[in-house]
N, C-alpha and C. Protein backbone atom coordinates (compact mmCIF):
# COMPACT_ATOMS: atom_id res chain seq x y z
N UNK A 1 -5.15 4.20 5.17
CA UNK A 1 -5.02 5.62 5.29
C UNK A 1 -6.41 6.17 5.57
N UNK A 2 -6.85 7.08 6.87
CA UNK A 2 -7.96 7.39 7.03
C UNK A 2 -8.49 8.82 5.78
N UNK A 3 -9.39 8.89 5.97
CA UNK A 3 -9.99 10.21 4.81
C UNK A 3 -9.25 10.97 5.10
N UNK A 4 -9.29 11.80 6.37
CA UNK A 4 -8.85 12.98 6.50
C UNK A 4 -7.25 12.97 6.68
N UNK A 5 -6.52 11.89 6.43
CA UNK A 5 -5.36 11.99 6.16
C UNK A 5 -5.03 12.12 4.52
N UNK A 6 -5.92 11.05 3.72
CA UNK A 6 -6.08 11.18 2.68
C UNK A 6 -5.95 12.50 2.08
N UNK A 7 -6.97 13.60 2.55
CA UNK A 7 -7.63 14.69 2.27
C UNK A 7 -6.38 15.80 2.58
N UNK A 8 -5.73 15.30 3.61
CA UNK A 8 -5.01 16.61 3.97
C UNK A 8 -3.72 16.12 2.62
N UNK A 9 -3.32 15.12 2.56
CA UNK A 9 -2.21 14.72 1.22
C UNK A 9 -2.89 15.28 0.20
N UNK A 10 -3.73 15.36 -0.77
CA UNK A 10 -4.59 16.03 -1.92
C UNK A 10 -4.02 17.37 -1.54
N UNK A 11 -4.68 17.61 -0.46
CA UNK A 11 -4.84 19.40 -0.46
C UNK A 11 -3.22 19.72 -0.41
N UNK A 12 -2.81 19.14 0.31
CA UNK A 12 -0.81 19.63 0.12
C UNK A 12 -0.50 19.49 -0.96
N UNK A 13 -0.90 18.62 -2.17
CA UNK A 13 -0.47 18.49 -3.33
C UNK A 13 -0.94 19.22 -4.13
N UNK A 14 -2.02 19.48 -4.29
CA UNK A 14 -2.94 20.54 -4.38
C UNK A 14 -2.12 22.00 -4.81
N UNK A 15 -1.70 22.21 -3.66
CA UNK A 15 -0.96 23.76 -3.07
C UNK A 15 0.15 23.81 -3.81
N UNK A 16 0.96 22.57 -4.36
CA UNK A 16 1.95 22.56 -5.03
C UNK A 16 2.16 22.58 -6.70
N UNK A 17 0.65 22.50 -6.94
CA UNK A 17 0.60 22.99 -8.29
C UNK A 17 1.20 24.02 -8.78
N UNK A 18 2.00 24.45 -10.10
CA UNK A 18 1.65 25.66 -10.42
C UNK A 18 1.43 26.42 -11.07
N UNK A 19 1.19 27.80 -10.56
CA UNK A 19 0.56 28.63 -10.96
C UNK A 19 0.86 29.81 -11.48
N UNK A 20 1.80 29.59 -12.27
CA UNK A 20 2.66 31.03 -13.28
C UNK A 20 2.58 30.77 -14.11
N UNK A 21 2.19 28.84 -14.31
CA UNK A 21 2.49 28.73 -16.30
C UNK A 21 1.25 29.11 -17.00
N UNK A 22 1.82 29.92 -17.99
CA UNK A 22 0.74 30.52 -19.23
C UNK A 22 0.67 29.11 -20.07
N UNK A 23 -0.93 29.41 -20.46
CA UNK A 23 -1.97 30.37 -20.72
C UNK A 23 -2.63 30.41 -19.86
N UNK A 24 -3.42 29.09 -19.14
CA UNK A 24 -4.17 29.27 -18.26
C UNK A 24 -4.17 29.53 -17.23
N UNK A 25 -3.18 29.63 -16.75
CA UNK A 25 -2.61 30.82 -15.32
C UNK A 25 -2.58 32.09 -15.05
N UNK A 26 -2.59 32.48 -16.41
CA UNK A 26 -2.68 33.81 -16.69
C UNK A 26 -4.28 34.44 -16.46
N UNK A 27 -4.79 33.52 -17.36
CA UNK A 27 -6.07 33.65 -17.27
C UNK A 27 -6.89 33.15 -15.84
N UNK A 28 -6.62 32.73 -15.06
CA UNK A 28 -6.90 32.86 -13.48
C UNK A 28 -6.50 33.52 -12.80
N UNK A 29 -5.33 34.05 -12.93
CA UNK A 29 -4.60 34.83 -12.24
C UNK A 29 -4.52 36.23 -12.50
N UNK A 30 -5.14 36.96 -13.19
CA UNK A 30 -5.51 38.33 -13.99
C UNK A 30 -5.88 39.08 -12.21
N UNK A 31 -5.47 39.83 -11.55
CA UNK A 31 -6.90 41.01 -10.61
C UNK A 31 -6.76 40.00 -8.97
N UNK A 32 -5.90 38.69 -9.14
CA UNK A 32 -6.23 37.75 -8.30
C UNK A 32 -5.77 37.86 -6.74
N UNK A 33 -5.88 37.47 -5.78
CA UNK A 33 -5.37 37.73 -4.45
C UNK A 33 -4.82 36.23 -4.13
N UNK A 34 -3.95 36.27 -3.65
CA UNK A 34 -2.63 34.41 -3.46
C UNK A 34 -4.09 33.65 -2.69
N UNK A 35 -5.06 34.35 -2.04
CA UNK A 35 -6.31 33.28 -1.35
C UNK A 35 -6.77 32.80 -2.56
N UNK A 36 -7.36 33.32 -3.86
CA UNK A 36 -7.77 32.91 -4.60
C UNK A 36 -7.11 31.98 -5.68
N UNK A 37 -5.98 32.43 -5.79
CA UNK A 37 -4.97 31.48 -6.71
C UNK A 37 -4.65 30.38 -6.25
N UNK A 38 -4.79 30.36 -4.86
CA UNK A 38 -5.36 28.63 -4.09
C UNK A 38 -6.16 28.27 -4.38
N UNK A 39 -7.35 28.96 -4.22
CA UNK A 39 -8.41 28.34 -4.62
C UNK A 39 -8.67 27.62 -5.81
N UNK A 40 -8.24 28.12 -6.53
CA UNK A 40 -8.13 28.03 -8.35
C UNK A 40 -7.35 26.72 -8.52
N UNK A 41 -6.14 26.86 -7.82
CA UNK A 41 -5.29 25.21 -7.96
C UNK A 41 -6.41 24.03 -7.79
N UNK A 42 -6.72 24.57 -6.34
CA UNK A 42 -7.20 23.61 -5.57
C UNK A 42 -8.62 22.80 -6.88
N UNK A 43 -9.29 23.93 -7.31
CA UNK A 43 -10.18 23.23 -8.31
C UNK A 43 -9.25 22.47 -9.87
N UNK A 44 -8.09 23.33 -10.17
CA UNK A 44 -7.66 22.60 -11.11
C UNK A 44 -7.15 21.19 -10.91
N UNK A 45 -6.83 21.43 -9.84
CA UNK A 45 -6.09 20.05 -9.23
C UNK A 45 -6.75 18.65 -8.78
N UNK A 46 -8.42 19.11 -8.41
CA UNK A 46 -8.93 18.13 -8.33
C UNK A 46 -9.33 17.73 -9.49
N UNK A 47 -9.90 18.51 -10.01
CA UNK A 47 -9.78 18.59 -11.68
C UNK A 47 -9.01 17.23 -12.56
N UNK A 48 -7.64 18.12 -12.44
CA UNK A 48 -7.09 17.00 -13.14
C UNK A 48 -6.34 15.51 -12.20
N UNK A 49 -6.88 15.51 -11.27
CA UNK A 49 -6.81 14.28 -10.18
C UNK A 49 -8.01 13.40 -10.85
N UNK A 50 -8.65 12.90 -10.19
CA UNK A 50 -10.06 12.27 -10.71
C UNK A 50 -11.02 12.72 -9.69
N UNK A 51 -11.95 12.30 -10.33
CA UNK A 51 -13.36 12.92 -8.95
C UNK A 51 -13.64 11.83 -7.98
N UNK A 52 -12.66 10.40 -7.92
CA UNK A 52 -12.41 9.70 -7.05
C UNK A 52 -11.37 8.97 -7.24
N UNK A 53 -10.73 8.83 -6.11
CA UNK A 53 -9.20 7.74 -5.63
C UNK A 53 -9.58 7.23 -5.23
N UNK A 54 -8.83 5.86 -5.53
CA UNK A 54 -9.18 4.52 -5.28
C UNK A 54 -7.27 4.06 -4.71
N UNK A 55 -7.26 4.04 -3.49
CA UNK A 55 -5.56 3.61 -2.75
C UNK A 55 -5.66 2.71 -2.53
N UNK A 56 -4.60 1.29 -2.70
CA UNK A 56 -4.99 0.52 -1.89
C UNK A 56 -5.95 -0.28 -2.04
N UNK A 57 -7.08 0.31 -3.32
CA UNK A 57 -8.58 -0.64 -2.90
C UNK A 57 -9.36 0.01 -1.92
N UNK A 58 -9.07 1.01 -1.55
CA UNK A 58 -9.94 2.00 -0.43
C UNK A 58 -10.58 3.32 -0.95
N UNK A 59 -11.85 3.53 -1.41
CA UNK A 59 -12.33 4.13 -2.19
C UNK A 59 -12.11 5.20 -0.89
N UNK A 60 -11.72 6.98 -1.57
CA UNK A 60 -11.35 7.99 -0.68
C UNK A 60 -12.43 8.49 -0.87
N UNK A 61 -12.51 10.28 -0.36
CA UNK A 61 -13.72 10.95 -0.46
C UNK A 61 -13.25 11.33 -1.73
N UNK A 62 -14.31 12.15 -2.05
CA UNK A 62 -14.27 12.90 -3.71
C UNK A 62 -14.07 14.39 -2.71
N UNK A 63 -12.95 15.34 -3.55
CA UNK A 63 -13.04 16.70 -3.50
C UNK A 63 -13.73 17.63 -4.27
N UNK A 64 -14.19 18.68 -3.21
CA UNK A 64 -14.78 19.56 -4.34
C UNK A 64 -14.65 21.05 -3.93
N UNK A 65 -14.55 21.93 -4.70
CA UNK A 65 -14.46 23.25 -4.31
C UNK A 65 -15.60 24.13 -4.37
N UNK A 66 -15.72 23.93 -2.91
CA UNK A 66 -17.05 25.00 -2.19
C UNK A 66 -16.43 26.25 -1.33
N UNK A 67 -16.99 27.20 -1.40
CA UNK A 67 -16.81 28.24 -0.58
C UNK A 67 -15.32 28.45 -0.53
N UNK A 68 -14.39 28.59 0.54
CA UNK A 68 -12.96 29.41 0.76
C UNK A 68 -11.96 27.77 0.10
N UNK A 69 -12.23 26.55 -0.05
CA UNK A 69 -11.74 26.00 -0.31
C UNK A 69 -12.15 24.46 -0.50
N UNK A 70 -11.35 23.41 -1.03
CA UNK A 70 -11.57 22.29 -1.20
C UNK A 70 -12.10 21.53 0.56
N UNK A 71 -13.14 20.86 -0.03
CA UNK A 71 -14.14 20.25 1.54
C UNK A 71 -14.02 18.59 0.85
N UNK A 72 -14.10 18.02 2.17
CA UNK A 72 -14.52 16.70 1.41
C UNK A 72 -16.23 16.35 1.59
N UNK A 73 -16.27 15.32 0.16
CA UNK A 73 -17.79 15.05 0.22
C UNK A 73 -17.77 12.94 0.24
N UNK A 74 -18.47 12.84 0.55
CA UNK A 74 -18.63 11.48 0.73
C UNK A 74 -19.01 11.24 -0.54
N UNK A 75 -18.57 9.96 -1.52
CA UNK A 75 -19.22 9.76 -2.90
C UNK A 75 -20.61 9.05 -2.45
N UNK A 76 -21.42 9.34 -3.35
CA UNK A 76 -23.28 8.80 -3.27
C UNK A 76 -22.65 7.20 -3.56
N UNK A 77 -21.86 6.46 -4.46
CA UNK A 77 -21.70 5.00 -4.27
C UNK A 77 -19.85 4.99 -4.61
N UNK A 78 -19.55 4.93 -3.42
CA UNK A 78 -18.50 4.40 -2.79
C UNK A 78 -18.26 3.40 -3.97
N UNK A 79 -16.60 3.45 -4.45
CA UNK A 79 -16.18 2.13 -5.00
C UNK A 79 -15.74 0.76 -3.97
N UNK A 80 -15.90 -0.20 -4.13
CA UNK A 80 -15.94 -1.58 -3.82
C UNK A 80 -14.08 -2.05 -4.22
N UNK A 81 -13.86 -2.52 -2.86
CA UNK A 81 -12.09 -3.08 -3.64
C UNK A 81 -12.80 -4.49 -4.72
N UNK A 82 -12.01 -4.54 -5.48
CA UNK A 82 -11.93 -5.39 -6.65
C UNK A 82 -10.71 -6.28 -6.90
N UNK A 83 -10.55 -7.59 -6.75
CA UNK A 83 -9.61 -8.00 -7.21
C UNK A 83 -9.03 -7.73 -8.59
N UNK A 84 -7.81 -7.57 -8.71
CA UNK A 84 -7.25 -7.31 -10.30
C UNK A 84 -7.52 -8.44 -10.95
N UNK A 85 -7.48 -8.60 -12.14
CA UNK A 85 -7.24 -9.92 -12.81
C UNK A 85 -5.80 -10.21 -13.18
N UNK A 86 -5.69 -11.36 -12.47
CA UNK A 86 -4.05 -11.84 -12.71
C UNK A 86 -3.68 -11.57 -14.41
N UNK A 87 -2.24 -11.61 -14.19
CA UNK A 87 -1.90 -11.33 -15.90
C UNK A 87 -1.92 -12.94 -16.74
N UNK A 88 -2.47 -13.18 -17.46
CA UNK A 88 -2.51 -14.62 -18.06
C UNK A 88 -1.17 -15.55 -17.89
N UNK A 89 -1.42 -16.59 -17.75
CA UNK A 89 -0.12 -17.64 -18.31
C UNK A 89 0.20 -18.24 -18.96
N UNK A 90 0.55 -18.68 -19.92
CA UNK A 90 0.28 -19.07 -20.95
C UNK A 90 1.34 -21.00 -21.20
N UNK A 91 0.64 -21.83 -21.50
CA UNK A 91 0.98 -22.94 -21.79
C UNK A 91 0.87 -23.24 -23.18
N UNK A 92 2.64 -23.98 -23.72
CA UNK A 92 2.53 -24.25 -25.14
C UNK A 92 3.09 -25.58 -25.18
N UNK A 93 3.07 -26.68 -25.93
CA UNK A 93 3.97 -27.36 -26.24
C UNK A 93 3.05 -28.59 -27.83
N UNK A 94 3.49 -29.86 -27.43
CA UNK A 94 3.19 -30.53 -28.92
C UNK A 94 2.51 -31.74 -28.72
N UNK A 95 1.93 -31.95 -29.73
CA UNK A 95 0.79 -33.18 -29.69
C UNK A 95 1.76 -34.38 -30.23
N UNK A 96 2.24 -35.54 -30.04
CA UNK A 96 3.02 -36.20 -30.52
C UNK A 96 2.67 -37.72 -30.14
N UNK A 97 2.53 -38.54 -31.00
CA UNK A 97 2.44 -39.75 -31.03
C UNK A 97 3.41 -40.48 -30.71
N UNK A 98 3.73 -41.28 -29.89
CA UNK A 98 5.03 -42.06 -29.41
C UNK A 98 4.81 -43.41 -29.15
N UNK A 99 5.63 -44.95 -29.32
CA UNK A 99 5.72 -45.83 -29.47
C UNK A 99 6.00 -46.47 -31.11
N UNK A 100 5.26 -47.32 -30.99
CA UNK A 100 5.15 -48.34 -32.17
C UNK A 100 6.18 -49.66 -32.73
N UNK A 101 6.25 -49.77 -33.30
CA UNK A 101 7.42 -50.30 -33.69
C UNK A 101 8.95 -49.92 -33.90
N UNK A 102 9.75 -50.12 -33.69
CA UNK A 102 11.32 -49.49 -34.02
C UNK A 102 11.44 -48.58 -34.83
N UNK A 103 11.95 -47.61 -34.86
CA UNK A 103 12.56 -47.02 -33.34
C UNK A 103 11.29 -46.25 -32.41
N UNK A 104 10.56 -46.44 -32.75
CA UNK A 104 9.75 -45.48 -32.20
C UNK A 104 9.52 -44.08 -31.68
N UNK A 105 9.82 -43.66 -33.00
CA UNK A 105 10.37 -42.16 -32.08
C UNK A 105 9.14 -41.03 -32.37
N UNK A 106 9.36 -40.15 -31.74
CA UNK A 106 7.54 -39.60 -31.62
C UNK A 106 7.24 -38.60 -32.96
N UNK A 107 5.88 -38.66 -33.41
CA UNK A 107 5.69 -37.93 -34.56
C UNK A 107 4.28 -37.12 -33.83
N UNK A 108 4.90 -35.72 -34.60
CA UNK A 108 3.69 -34.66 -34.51
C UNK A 108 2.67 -35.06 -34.95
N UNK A 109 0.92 -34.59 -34.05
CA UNK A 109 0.27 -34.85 -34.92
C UNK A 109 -1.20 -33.75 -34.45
N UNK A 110 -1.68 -33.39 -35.57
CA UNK A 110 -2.67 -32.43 -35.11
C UNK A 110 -3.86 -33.26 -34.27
N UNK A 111 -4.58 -32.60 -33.27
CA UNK A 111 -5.31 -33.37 -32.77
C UNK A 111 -6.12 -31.82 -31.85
N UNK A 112 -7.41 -32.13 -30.80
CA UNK A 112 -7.56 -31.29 -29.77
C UNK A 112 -7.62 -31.35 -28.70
N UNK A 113 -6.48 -30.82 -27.83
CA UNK A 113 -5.83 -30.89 -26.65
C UNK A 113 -6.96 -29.83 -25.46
N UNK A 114 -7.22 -30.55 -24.48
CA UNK A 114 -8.11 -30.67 -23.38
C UNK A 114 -7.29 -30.18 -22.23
N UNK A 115 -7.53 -28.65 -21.41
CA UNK A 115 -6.87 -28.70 -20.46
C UNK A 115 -7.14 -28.19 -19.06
N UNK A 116 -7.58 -28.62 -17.98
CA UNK A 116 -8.84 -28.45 -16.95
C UNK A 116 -7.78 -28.39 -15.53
N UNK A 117 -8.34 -27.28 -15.05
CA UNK A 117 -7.49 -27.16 -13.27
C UNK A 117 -7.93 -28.13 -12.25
N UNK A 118 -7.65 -28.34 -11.39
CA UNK A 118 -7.56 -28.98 -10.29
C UNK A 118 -9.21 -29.41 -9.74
N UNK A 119 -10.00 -27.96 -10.17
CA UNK A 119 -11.24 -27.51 -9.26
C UNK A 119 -12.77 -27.97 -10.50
N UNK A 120 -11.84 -28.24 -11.60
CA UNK A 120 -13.08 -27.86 -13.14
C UNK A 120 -12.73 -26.85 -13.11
N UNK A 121 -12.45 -25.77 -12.30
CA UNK A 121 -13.05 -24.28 -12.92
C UNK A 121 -12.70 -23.55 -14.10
N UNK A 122 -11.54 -24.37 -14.51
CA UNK A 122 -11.24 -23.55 -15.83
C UNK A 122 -11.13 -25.03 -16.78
N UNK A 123 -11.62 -24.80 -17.72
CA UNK A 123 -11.53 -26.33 -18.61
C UNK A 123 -11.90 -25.85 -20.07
N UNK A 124 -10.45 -25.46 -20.87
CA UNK A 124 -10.50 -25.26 -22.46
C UNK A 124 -10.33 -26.13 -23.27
N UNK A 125 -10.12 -25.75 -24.69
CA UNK A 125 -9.57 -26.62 -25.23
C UNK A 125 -8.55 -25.38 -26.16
N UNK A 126 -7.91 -26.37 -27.02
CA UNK A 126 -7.09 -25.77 -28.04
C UNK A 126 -6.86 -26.72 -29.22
N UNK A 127 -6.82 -26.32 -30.72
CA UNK A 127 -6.21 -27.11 -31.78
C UNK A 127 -4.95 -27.16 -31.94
N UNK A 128 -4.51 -28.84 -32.10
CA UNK A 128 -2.80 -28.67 -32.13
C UNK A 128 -2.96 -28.65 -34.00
N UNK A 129 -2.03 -27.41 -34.41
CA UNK A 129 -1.48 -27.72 -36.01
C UNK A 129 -1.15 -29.39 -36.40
N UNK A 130 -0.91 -29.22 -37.83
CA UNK A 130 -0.30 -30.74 -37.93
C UNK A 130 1.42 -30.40 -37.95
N UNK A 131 1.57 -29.93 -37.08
CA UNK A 131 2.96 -29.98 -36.99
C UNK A 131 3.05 -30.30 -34.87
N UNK A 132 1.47 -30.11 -34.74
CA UNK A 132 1.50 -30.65 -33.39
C UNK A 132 1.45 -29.82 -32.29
N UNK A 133 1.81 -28.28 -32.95
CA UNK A 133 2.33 -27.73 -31.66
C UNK A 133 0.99 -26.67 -31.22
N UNK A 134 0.64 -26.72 -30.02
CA UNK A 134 -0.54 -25.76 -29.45
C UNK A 134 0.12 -24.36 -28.66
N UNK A 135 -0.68 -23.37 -28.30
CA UNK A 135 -0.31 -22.71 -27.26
C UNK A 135 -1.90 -22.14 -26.88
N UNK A 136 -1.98 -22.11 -25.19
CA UNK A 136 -3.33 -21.60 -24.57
C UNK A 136 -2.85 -20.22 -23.56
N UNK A 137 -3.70 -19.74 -23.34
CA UNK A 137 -3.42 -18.47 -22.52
C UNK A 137 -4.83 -19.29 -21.55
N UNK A 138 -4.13 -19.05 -20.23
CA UNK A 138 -4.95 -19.61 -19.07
C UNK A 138 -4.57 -18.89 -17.79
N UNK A 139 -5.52 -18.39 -16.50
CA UNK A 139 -5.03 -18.02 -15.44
C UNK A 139 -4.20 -18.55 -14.86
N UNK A 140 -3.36 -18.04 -13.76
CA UNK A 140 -2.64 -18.98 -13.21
C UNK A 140 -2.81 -19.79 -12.71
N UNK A 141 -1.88 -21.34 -12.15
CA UNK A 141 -2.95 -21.85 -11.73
C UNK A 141 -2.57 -23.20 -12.05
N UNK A 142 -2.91 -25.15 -11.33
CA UNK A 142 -1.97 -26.29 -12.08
C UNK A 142 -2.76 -27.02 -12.76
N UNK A 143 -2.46 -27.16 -13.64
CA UNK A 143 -3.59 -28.20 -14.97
C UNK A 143 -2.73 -29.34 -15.45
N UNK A 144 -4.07 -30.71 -15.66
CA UNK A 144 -4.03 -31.34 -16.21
C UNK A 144 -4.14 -31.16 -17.71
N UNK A 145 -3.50 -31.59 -18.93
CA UNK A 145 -3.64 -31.65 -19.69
C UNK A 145 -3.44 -33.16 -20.23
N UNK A 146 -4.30 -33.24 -21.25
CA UNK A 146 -5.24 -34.25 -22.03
C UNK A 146 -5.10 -34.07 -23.75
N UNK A 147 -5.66 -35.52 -24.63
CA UNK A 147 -5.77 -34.38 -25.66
C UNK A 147 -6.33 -35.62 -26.77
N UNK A 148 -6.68 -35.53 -27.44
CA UNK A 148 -7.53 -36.79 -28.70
C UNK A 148 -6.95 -36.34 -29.79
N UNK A 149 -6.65 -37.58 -30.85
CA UNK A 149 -5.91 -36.91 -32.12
C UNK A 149 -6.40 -37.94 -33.08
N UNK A 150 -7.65 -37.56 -34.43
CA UNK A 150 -7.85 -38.53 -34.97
C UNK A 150 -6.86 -39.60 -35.90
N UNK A 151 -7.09 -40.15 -36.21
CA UNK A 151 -6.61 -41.81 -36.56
C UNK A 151 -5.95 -42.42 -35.24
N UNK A 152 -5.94 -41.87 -34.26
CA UNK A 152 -5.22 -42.66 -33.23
C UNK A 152 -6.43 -43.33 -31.89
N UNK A 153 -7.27 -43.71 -32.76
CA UNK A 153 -8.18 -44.50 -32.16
C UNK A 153 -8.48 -44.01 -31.16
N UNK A 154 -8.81 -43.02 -31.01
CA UNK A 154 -9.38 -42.01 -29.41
C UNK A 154 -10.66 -41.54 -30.13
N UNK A 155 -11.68 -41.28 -30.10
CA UNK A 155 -13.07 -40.61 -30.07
C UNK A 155 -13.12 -39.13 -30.01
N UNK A 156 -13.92 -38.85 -30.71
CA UNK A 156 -13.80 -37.27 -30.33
C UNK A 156 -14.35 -37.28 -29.03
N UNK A 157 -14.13 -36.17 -28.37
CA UNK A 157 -14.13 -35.89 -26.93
C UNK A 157 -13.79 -36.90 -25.61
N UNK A 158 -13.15 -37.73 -25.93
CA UNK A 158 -12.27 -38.85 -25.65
C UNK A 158 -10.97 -38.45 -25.12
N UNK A 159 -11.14 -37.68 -24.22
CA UNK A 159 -9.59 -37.38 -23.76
C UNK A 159 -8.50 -37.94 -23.06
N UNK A 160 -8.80 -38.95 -22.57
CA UNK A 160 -8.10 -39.81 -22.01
C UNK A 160 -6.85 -40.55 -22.92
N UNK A 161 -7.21 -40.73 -24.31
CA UNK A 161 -6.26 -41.41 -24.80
C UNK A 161 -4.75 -40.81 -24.78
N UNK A 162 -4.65 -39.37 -24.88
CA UNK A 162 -3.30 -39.03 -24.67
C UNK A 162 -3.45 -37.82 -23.74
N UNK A 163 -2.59 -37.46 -23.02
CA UNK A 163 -2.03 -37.12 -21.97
C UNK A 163 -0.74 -37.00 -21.46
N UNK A 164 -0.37 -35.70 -21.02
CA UNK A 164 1.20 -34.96 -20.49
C UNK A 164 1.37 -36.20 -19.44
N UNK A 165 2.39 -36.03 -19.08
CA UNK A 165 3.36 -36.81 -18.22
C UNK A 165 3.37 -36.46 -16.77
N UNK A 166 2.76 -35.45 -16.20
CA UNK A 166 2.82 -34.87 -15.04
C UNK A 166 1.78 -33.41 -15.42
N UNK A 167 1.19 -33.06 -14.24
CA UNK A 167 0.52 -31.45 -13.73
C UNK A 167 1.35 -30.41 -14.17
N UNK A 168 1.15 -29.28 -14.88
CA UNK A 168 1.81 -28.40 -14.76
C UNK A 168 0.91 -27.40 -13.75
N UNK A 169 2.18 -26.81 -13.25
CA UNK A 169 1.69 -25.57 -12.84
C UNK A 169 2.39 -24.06 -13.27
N UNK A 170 1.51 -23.06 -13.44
CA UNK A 170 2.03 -21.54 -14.37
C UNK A 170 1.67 -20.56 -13.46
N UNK A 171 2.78 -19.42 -13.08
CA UNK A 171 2.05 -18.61 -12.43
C UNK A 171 2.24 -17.26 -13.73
N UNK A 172 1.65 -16.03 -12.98
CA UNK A 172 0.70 -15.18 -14.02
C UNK A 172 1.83 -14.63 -14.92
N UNK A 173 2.16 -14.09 -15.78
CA UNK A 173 2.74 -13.70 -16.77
C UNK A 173 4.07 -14.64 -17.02
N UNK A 174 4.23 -15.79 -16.60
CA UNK A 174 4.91 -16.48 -16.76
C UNK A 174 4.23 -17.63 -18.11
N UNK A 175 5.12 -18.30 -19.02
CA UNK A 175 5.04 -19.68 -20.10
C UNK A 175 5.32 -20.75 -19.58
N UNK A 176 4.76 -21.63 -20.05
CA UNK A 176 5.51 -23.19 -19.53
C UNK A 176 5.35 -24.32 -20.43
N UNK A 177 6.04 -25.13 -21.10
CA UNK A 177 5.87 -26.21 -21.74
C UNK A 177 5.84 -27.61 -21.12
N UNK A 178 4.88 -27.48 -22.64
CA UNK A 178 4.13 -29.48 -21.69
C UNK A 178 3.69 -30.11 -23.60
N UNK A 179 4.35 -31.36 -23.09
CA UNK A 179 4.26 -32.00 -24.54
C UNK A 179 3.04 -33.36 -24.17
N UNK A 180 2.63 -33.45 -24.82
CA UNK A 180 0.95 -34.26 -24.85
C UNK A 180 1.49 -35.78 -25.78
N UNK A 181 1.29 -37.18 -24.65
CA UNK A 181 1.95 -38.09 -25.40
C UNK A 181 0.70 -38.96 -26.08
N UNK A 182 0.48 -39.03 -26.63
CA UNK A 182 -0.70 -40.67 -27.24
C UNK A 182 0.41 -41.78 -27.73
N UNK A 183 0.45 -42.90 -26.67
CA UNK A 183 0.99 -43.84 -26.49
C UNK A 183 0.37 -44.81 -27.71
N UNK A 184 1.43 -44.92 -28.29
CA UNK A 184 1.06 -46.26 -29.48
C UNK A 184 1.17 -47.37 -28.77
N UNK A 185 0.69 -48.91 -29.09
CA UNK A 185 1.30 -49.81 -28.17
C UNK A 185 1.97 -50.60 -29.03
């Protein structure tokens, strides 16, 4: 949207304020001529607009009321588009020991679970309870997860010993579960 299209939408909206409701209408409007009771919007309105719009990521002009009416002024530093920050995603599931001897069936176990994207660029950690179960808040985005749990012969910072079954991937305000195995043999 160019400025002065921008500018002419404000000022129409502007015009549509109004201007009968008491108290403070009253009090502008006391002796007034309909040129001036424009005028008056026009400042309340930028007023309660902001002293810059941002559409789109396209920083507009700033309005201001000079002389017979609202003019546009160029802002002294222009806003910059900004990416938003995605809404988090969040990954939960359980630290669990599996194998051993008969039956082997998997037991929770507290440990700290390691979990790094594709690139490094994001690489946390989290504590699993001793009931095993973690949850991380992470951008969106597909991770490996990892995870060390003492007595199970892994080292601290030893992440290799246990490890999910596959990549997850989470997009932004979305959950996803992933269970973390340390293979007994």
């Amino acid at each position: 949207m160019s400025e002065q299209a921008l500018s002419d939408v404000l000022e129409r909206s502007v015009e549509q304020l109004p201007v009968s409701e008491p108290p403070l209408a009253d009090l502008l409007h006391r002796g007034r001529t309909a040129r001036t009771r424009r005028r008056r919007r026009a400042v309340i309105g930028v007023a309660a607009a902001s002293t810059l719009l941002v559409i789109g990521g396209i920083a507009a002009t700033q309005l201001v009321a000079q002389g017979d009416g609202p003019q546009a002024v160029q802002p002294t530093n222009p806003a910059t588009p900004t990416a938003r920050a995605a809404a988090p995603a969040t990954l939960t599931g359980r630290l669990l020991w599996v194998g051993g001897p008969a039956p082997g069936s998997a037991t929770p176990r507290p440990g700290t679970v390691h979990v790094v994207d594709d690139d490094n660029s994001v690489d946390q950690t989290v504590e699993a309870g001793k009931d095993g179960r973690w949850t991380i808040h992470l951008p969106p985005g597909t991770y490996q997860v990892r995870a060390t749990s003492p007595g199970f012969g892994s080292k601290a910072g030893d992440f290799d010993a246990c490890s999910a079954n596959r990549a997850v991937t989470i997009a932004a305000g979305q959950s996803a579960t992933v269970n973390v195995y340390c293979n007994r043999k």
